[in-house]
C-alpha atoms as a PDB file:
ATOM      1  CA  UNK A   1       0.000   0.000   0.000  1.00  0.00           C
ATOM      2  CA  UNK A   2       1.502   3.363  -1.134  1.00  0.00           C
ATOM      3  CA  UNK A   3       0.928   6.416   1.034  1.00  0.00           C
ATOM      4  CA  UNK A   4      -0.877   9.439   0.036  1.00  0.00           C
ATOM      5  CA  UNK A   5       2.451  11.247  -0.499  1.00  0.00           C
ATOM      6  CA  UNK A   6       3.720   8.543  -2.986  1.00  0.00           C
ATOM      7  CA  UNK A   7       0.201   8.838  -4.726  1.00  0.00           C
ATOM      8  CA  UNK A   8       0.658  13.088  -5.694  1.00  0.00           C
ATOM      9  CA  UNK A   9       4.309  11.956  -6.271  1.00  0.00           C
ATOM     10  CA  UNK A  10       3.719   9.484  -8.723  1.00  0.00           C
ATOM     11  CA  UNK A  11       1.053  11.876 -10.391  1.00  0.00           C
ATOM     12  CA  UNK A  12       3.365  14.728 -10.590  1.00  0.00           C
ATOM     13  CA  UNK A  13       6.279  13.091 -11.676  1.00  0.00           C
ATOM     14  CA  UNK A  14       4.207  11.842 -14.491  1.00  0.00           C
ATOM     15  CA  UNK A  15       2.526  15.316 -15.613  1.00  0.00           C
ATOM     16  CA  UNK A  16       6.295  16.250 -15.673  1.00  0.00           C
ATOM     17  CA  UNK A  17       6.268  13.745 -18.816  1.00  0.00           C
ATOM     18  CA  UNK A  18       8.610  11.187 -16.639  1.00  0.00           C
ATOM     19  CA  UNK A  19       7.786   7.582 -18.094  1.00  0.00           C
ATOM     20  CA  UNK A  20       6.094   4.940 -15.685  1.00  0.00           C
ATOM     21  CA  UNK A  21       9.303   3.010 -16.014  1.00  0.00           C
ATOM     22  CA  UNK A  22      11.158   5.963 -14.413  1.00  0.00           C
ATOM     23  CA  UNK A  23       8.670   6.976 -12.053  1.00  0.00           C
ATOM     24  CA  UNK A  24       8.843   3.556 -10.743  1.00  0.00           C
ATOM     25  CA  UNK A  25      12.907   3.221 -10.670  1.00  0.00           C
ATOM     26  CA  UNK A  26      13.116   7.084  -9.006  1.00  0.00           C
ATOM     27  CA  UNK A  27       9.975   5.434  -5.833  1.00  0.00           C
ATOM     28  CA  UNK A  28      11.311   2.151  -6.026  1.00  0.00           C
ATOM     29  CA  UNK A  29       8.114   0.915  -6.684  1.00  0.00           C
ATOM     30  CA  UNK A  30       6.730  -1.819  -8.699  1.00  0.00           C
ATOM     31  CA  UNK A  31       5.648  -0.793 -12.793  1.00  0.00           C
ATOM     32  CA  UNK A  32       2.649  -2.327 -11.984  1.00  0.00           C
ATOM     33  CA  UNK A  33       1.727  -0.148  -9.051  1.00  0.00           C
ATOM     34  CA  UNK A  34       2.930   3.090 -10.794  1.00  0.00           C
ATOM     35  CA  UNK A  35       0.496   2.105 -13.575  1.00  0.00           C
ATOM     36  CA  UNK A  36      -2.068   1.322 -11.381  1.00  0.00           C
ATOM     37  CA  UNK A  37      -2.433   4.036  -9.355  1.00  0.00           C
ATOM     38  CA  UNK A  38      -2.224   6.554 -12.098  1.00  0.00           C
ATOM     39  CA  UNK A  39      -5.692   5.444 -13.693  1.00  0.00           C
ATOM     40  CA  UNK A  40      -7.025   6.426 -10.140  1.00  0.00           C
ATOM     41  CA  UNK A  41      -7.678  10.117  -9.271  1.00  0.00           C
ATOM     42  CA  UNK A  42      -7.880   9.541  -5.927  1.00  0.00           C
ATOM     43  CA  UNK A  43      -5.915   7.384  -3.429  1.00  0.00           C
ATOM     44  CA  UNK A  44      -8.404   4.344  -3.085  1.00  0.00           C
ATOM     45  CA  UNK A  45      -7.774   2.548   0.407  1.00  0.00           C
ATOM     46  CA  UNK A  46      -6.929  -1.409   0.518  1.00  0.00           C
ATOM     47  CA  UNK A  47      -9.482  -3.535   0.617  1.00  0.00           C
ATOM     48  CA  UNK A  48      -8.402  -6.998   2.322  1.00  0.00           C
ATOM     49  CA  UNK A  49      -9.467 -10.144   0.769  1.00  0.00           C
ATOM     50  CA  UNK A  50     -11.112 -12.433   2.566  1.00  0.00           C
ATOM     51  CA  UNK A  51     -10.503 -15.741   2.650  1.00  0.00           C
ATOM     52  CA  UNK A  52     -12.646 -19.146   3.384  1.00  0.00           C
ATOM     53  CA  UNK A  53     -12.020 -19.751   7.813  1.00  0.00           C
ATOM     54  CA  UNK A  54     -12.525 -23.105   9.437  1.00  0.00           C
ATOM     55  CA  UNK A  55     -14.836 -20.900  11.749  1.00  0.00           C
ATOM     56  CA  UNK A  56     -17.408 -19.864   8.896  1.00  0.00           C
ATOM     57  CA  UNK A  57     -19.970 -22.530  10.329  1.00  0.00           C
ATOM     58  CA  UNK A  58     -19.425 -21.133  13.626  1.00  0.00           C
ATOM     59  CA  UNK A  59     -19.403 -17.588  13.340  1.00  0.00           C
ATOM     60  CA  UNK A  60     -23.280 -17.171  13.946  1.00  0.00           C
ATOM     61  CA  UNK A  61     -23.456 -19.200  17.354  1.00  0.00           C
ATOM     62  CA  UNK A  62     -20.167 -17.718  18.832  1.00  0.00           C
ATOM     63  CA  UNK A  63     -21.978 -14.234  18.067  1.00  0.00           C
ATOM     64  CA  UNK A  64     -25.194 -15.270  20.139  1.00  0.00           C
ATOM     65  CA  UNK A  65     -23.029 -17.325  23.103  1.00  0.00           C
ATOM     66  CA  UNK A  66     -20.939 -14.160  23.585  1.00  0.00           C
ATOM     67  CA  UNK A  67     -24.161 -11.613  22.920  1.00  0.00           C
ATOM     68  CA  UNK A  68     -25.998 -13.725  25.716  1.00  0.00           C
ATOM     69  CA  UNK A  69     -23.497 -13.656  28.098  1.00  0.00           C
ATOM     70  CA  UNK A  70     -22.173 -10.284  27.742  1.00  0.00           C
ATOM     71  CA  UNK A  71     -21.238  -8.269  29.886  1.00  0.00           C
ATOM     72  CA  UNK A  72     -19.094 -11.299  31.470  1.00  0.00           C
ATOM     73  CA  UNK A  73     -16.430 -12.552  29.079  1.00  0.00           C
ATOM     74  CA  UNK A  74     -16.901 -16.542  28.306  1.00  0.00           C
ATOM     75  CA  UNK A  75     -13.192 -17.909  27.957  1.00  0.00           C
ATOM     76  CA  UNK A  76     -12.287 -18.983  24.512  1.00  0.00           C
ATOM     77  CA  UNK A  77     -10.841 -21.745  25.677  1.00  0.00           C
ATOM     78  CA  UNK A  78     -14.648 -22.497  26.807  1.00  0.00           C
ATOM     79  CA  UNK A  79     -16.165 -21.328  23.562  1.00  0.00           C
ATOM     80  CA  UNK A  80     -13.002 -23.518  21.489  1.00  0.00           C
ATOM     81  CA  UNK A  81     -14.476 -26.498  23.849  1.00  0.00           C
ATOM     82  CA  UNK A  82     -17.913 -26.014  22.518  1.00  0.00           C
ATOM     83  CA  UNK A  83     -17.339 -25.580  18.836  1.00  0.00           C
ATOM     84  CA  UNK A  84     -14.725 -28.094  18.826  1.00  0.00           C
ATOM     85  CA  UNK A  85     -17.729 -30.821  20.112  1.00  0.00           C
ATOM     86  CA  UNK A  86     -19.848 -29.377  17.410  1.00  0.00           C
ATOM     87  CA  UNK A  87     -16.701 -30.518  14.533  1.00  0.00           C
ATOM     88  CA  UNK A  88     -14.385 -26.644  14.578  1.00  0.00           C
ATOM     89  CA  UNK A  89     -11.045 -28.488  14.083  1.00  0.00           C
ATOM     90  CA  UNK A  90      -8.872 -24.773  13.290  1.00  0.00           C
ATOM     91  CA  UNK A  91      -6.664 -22.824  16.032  1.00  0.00           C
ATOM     92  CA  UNK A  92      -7.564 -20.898  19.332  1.00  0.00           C
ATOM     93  CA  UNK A  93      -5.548 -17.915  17.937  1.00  0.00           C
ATOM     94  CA  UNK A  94      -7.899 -17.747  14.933  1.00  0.00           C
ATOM     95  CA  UNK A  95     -11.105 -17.998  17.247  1.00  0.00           C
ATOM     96  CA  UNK A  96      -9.505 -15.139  19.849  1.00  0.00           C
ATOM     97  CA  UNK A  97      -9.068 -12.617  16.888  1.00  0.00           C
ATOM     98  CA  UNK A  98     -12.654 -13.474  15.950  1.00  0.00           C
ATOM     99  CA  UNK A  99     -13.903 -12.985  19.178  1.00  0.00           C
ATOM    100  CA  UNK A 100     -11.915  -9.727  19.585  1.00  0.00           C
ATOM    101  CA  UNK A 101     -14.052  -8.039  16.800  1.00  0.00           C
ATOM    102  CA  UNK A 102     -17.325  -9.035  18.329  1.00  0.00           C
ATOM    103  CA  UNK A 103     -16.065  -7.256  21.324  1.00  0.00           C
ATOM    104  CA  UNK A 104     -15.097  -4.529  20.393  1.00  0.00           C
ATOM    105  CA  UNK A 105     -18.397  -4.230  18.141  1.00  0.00           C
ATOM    106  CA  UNK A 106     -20.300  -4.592  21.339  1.00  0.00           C
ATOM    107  CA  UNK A 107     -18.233  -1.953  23.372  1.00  0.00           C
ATOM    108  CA  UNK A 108     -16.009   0.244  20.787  1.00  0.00           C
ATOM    109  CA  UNK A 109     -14.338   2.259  24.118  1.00  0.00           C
ATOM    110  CA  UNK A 110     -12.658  -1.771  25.007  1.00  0.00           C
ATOM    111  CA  UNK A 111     -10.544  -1.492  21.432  1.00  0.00           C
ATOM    112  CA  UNK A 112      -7.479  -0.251  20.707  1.00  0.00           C
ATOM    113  CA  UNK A 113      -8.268   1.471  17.847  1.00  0.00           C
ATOM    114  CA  UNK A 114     -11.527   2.735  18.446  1.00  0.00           C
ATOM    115  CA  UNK A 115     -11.388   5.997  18.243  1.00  0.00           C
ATOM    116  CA  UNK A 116     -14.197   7.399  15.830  1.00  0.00           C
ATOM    117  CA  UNK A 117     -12.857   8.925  12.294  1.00  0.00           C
ATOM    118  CA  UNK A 118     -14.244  12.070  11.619  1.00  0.00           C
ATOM    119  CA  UNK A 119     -13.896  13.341   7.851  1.00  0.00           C
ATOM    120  CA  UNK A 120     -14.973  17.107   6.812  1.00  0.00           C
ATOM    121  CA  UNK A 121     -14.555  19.432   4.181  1.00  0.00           C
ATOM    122  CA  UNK A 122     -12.577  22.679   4.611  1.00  0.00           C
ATOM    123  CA  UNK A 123     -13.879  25.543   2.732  1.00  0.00           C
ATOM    124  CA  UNK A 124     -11.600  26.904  -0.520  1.00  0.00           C
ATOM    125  CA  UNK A 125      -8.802  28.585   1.253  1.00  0.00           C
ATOM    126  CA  UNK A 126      -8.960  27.359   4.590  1.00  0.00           C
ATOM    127  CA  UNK A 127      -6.276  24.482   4.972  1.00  0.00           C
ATOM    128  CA  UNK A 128      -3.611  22.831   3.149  1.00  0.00           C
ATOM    129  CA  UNK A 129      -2.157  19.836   4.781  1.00  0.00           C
ATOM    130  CA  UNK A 130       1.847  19.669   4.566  1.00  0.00           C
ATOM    131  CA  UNK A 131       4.493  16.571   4.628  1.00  0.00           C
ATOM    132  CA  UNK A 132       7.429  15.235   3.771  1.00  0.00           C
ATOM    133  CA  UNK A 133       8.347  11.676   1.765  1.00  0.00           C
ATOM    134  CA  UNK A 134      11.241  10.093   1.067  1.00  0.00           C
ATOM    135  CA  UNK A 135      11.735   9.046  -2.358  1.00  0.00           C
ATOM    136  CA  UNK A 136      14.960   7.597  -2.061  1.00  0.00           C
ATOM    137  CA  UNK A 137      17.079   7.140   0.734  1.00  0.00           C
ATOM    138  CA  UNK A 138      21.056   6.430   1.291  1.00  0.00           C
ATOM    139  CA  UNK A 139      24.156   8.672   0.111  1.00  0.00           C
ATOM    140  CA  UNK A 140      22.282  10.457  -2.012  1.00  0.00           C
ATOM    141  CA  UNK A 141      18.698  11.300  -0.671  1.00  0.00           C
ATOM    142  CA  UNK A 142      16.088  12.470  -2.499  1.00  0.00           C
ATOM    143  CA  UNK A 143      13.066  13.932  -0.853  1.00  0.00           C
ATOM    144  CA  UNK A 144      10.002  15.442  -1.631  1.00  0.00           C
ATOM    145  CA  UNK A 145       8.068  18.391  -0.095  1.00  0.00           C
ATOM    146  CA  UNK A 146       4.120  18.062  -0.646  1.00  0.00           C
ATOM    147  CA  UNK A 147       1.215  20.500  -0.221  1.00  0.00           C
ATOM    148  CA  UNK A 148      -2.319  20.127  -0.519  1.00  0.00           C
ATOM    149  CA  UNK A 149      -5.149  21.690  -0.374  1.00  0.00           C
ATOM    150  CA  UNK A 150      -7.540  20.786   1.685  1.00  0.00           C
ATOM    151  CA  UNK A 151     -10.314  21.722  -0.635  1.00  0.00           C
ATOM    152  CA  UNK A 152      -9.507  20.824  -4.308  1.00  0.00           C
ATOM    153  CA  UNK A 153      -7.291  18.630  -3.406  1.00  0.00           C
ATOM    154  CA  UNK A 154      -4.692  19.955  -5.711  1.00  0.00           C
ATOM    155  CA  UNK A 155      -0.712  19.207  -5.077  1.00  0.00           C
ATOM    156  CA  UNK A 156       2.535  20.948  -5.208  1.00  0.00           C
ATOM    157  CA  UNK A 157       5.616  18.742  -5.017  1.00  0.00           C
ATOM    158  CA  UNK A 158       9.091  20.254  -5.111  1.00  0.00           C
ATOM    159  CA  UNK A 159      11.938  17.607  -4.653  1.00  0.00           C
ATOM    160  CA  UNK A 160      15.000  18.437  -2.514  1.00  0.00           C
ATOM    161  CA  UNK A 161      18.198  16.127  -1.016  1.00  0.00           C
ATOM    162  CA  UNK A 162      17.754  17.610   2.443  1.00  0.00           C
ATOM    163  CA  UNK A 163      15.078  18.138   4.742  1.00  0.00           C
ATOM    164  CA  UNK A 164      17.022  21.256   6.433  1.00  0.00           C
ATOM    165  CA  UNK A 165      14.561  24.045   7.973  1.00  0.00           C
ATOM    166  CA  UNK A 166      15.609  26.443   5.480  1.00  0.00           C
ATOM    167  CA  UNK A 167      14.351  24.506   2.664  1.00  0.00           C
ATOM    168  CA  UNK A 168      11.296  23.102   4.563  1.00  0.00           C
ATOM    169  CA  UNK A 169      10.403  27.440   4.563  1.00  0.00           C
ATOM    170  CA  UNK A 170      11.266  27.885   0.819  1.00  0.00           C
ATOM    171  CA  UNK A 171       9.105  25.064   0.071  1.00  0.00           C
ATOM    172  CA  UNK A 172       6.396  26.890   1.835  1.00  0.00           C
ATOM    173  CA  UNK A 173       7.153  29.834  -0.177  1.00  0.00           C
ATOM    174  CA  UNK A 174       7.179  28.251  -3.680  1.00  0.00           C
ATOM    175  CA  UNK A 175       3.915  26.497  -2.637  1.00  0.00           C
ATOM    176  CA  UNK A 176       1.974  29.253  -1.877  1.00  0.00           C
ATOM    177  CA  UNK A 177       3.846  31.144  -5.521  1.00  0.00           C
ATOM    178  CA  UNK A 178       2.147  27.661  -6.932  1.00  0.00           C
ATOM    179  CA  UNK A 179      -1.109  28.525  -5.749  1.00  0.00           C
ATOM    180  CA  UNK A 180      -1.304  32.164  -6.016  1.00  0.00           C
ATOM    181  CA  UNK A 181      -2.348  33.057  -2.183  1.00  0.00           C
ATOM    182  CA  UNK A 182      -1.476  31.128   1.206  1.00  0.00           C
ATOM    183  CA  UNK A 183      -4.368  28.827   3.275  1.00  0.00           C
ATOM    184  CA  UNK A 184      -5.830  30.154   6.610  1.00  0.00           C
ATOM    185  CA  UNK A 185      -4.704  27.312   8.641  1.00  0.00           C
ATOM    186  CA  UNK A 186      -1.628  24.028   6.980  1.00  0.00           C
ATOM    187  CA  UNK A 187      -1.883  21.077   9.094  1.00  0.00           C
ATOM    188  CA  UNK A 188       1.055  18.864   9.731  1.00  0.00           C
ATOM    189  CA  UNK A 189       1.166  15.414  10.827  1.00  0.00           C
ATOM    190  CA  UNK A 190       3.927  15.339  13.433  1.00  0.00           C
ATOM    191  CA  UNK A 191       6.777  16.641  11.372  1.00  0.00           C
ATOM    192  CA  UNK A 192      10.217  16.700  13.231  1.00  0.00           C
ATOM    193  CA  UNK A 193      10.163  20.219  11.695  1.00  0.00           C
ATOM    194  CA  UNK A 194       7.459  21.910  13.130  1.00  0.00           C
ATOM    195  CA  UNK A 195       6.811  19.640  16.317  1.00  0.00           C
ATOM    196  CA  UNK A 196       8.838  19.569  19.322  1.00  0.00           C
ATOM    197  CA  UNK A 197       7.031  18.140  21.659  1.00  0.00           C
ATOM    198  CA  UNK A 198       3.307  16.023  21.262  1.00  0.00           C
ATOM    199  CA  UNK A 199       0.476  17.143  23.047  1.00  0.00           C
ATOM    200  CA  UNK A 200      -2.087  14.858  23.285  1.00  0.00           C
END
Protein backbone atom coordinates (compact mmCIF):
# COMPACT_ATOMS: atom_id res chain seq x y z
CA UNK A 1 0.00 0.00 0.00
CA UNK A 2 1.50 3.36 -1.13
CA UNK A 3 0.93 6.42 1.03
CA UNK A 4 -0.88 9.44 0.04
CA UNK A 5 2.45 11.25 -0.50
CA UNK A 6 3.72 8.54 -2.99
CA UNK A 7 0.20 8.84 -4.73
CA UNK A 8 0.66 13.09 -5.69
CA UNK A 9 4.31 11.96 -6.27
CA UNK A 10 3.72 9.48 -8.72
CA UNK A 11 1.05 11.88 -10.39
CA UNK A 12 3.36 14.73 -10.59
CA UNK A 13 6.28 13.09 -11.68
CA UNK A 14 4.21 11.84 -14.49
CA UNK A 15 2.53 15.32 -15.61
CA UNK A 16 6.30 16.25 -15.67
CA UNK A 17 6.27 13.75 -18.82
CA UNK A 18 8.61 11.19 -16.64
CA UNK A 19 7.79 7.58 -18.09
CA UNK A 20 6.09 4.94 -15.69
CA UNK A 21 9.30 3.01 -16.01
CA UNK A 22 11.16 5.96 -14.41
CA UNK A 23 8.67 6.98 -12.05
CA UNK A 24 8.84 3.56 -10.74
CA UNK A 25 12.91 3.22 -10.67
CA UNK A 26 13.12 7.08 -9.01
CA UNK A 27 9.98 5.43 -5.83
CA UNK A 28 11.31 2.15 -6.03
CA UNK A 29 8.11 0.91 -6.68
CA UNK A 30 6.73 -1.82 -8.70
CA UNK A 31 5.65 -0.79 -12.79
CA UNK A 32 2.65 -2.33 -11.98
CA UNK A 33 1.73 -0.15 -9.05
CA UNK A 34 2.93 3.09 -10.79
CA UNK A 35 0.50 2.11 -13.57
CA UNK A 36 -2.07 1.32 -11.38
CA UNK A 37 -2.43 4.04 -9.36
CA UNK A 38 -2.22 6.55 -12.10
CA UNK A 39 -5.69 5.44 -13.69
CA UNK A 40 -7.03 6.43 -10.14
CA UNK A 41 -7.68 10.12 -9.27
CA UNK A 42 -7.88 9.54 -5.93
CA UNK A 43 -5.92 7.38 -3.43
CA UNK A 44 -8.40 4.34 -3.08
CA UNK A 45 -7.77 2.55 0.41
CA UNK A 46 -6.93 -1.41 0.52
CA UNK A 47 -9.48 -3.53 0.62
CA UNK A 48 -8.40 -7.00 2.32
CA UNK A 49 -9.47 -10.14 0.77
CA UNK A 50 -11.11 -12.43 2.57
CA UNK A 51 -10.50 -15.74 2.65
CA UNK A 52 -12.65 -19.15 3.38
CA UNK A 53 -12.02 -19.75 7.81
CA UNK A 54 -12.53 -23.10 9.44
CA UNK A 55 -14.84 -20.90 11.75
CA UNK A 56 -17.41 -19.86 8.90
CA UNK A 57 -19.97 -22.53 10.33
CA UNK A 58 -19.42 -21.13 13.63
CA UNK A 59 -19.40 -17.59 13.34
CA UNK A 60 -23.28 -17.17 13.95
CA UNK A 61 -23.46 -19.20 17.35
CA UNK A 62 -20.17 -17.72 18.83
CA UNK A 63 -21.98 -14.23 18.07
CA UNK A 64 -25.19 -15.27 20.14
CA UNK A 65 -23.03 -17.33 23.10
CA UNK A 66 -20.94 -14.16 23.59
CA UNK A 67 -24.16 -11.61 22.92
CA UNK A 68 -26.00 -13.73 25.72
CA UNK A 69 -23.50 -13.66 28.10
CA UNK A 70 -22.17 -10.28 27.74
CA UNK A 71 -21.24 -8.27 29.89
CA UNK A 72 -19.09 -11.30 31.47
CA UNK A 73 -16.43 -12.55 29.08
CA UNK A 74 -16.90 -16.54 28.31
CA UNK A 75 -13.19 -17.91 27.96
CA UNK A 76 -12.29 -18.98 24.51
CA UNK A 77 -10.84 -21.75 25.68
CA UNK A 78 -14.65 -22.50 26.81
CA UNK A 79 -16.16 -21.33 23.56
CA UNK A 80 -13.00 -23.52 21.49
CA UNK A 81 -14.48 -26.50 23.85
CA UNK A 82 -17.91 -26.01 22.52
CA UNK A 83 -17.34 -25.58 18.84
CA UNK A 84 -14.72 -28.09 18.83
CA UNK A 85 -17.73 -30.82 20.11
CA UNK A 86 -19.85 -29.38 17.41
CA UNK A 87 -16.70 -30.52 14.53
CA UNK A 88 -14.39 -26.64 14.58
CA UNK A 89 -11.05 -28.49 14.08
CA UNK A 90 -8.87 -24.77 13.29
CA UNK A 91 -6.66 -22.82 16.03
CA UNK A 92 -7.56 -20.90 19.33
CA UNK A 93 -5.55 -17.91 17.94
CA UNK A 94 -7.90 -17.75 14.93
CA UNK A 95 -11.11 -18.00 17.25
CA UNK A 96 -9.51 -15.14 19.85
CA UNK A 97 -9.07 -12.62 16.89
CA UNK A 98 -12.65 -13.47 15.95
CA UNK A 99 -13.90 -12.99 19.18
CA UNK A 100 -11.92 -9.73 19.58
CA UNK A 101 -14.05 -8.04 16.80
CA UNK A 102 -17.33 -9.04 18.33
CA UNK A 103 -16.06 -7.26 21.32
CA UNK A 104 -15.10 -4.53 20.39
CA UNK A 105 -18.40 -4.23 18.14
CA UNK A 106 -20.30 -4.59 21.34
CA UNK A 107 -18.23 -1.95 23.37
CA UNK A 108 -16.01 0.24 20.79
CA UNK A 109 -14.34 2.26 24.12
CA UNK A 110 -12.66 -1.77 25.01
CA UNK A 111 -10.54 -1.49 21.43
CA UNK A 112 -7.48 -0.25 20.71
CA UNK A 113 -8.27 1.47 17.85
CA UNK A 114 -11.53 2.73 18.45
CA UNK A 115 -11.39 6.00 18.24
CA UNK A 116 -14.20 7.40 15.83
CA UNK A 117 -12.86 8.93 12.29
CA UNK A 118 -14.24 12.07 11.62
CA UNK A 119 -13.90 13.34 7.85
CA UNK A 120 -14.97 17.11 6.81
CA UNK A 121 -14.55 19.43 4.18
CA UNK A 122 -12.58 22.68 4.61
CA UNK A 123 -13.88 25.54 2.73
CA UNK A 124 -11.60 26.90 -0.52
CA UNK A 125 -8.80 28.59 1.25
CA UNK A 126 -8.96 27.36 4.59
CA UNK A 127 -6.28 24.48 4.97
CA UNK A 128 -3.61 22.83 3.15
CA UNK A 129 -2.16 19.84 4.78
CA UNK A 130 1.85 19.67 4.57
CA UNK A 131 4.49 16.57 4.63
CA UNK A 132 7.43 15.24 3.77
CA UNK A 133 8.35 11.68 1.76
CA UNK A 134 11.24 10.09 1.07
CA UNK A 135 11.73 9.05 -2.36
CA UNK A 136 14.96 7.60 -2.06
CA UNK A 137 17.08 7.14 0.73
CA UNK A 138 21.06 6.43 1.29
CA UNK A 139 24.16 8.67 0.11
CA UNK A 140 22.28 10.46 -2.01
CA UNK A 141 18.70 11.30 -0.67
CA UNK A 142 16.09 12.47 -2.50
CA UNK A 143 13.07 13.93 -0.85
CA UNK A 144 10.00 15.44 -1.63
CA UNK A 145 8.07 18.39 -0.09
CA UNK A 146 4.12 18.06 -0.65
CA UNK A 147 1.22 20.50 -0.22
CA UNK A 148 -2.32 20.13 -0.52
CA UNK A 149 -5.15 21.69 -0.37
CA UNK A 150 -7.54 20.79 1.68
CA UNK A 151 -10.31 21.72 -0.63
CA UNK A 152 -9.51 20.82 -4.31
CA UNK A 153 -7.29 18.63 -3.41
CA UNK A 154 -4.69 19.96 -5.71
CA UNK A 155 -0.71 19.21 -5.08
CA UNK A 156 2.54 20.95 -5.21
CA UNK A 157 5.62 18.74 -5.02
CA UNK A 158 9.09 20.25 -5.11
CA UNK A 159 11.94 17.61 -4.65
CA UNK A 160 15.00 18.44 -2.51
CA UNK A 161 18.20 16.13 -1.02
CA UNK A 162 17.75 17.61 2.44
CA UNK A 163 15.08 18.14 4.74
CA UNK A 164 17.02 21.26 6.43
CA UNK A 165 14.56 24.05 7.97
CA UNK A 166 15.61 26.44 5.48
CA UNK A 167 14.35 24.51 2.66
CA UNK A 168 11.30 23.10 4.56
CA UNK A 169 10.40 27.44 4.56
CA UNK A 170 11.27 27.89 0.82
CA UNK A 171 9.11 25.06 0.07
CA UNK A 172 6.40 26.89 1.83
CA UNK A 173 7.15 29.83 -0.18
CA UNK A 174 7.18 28.25 -3.68
CA UNK A 175 3.92 26.50 -2.64
CA UNK A 176 1.97 29.25 -1.88
CA UNK A 177 3.85 31.14 -5.52
CA UNK A 178 2.15 27.66 -6.93
CA UNK A 179 -1.11 28.53 -5.75
CA UNK A 180 -1.30 32.16 -6.02
CA UNK A 181 -2.35 33.06 -2.18
CA UNK A 182 -1.48 31.13 1.21
CA UNK A 183 -4.37 28.83 3.28
CA UNK A 184 -5.83 30.15 6.61
CA UNK A 185 -4.70 27.31 8.64
CA UNK A 186 -1.63 24.03 6.98
CA UNK A 187 -1.88 21.08 9.09
CA UNK A 188 1.05 18.86 9.73
CA UNK A 189 1.17 15.41 10.83
CA UNK A 190 3.93 15.34 13.43
CA UNK A 191 6.78 16.64 11.37
CA UNK A 192 10.22 16.70 13.23
CA UNK A 193 10.16 20.22 11.69
CA UNK A 194 7.46 21.91 13.13
CA UNK A 195 6.81 19.64 16.32
CA UNK A 196 8.84 19.57 19.32
CA UNK A 197 7.03 18.14 21.66
CA UNK A 198 3.31 16.02 21.26
CA UNK A 199 0.48 17.14 23.05
CA UNK A 200 -2.09 14.86 23.29
Amino acid sequence: MISKEEFVVIHTLHSQGLSIRQISKILGLNRRTVSKRLKEEDLKPYSKRSYPSKLDGYKDYIRTRINQAYPDRIPSTVVLREIADMGYTGSLRTLQKYTKTIYDSIDPKRGKNSEEIIRFETEKGFQAQVDWTTIRSGQKPIYAFVMVLGYSRAAFVYFTDNMRQDIFQSCHIKAFDYFGGIPKTILYDNLKSVVIQRDK
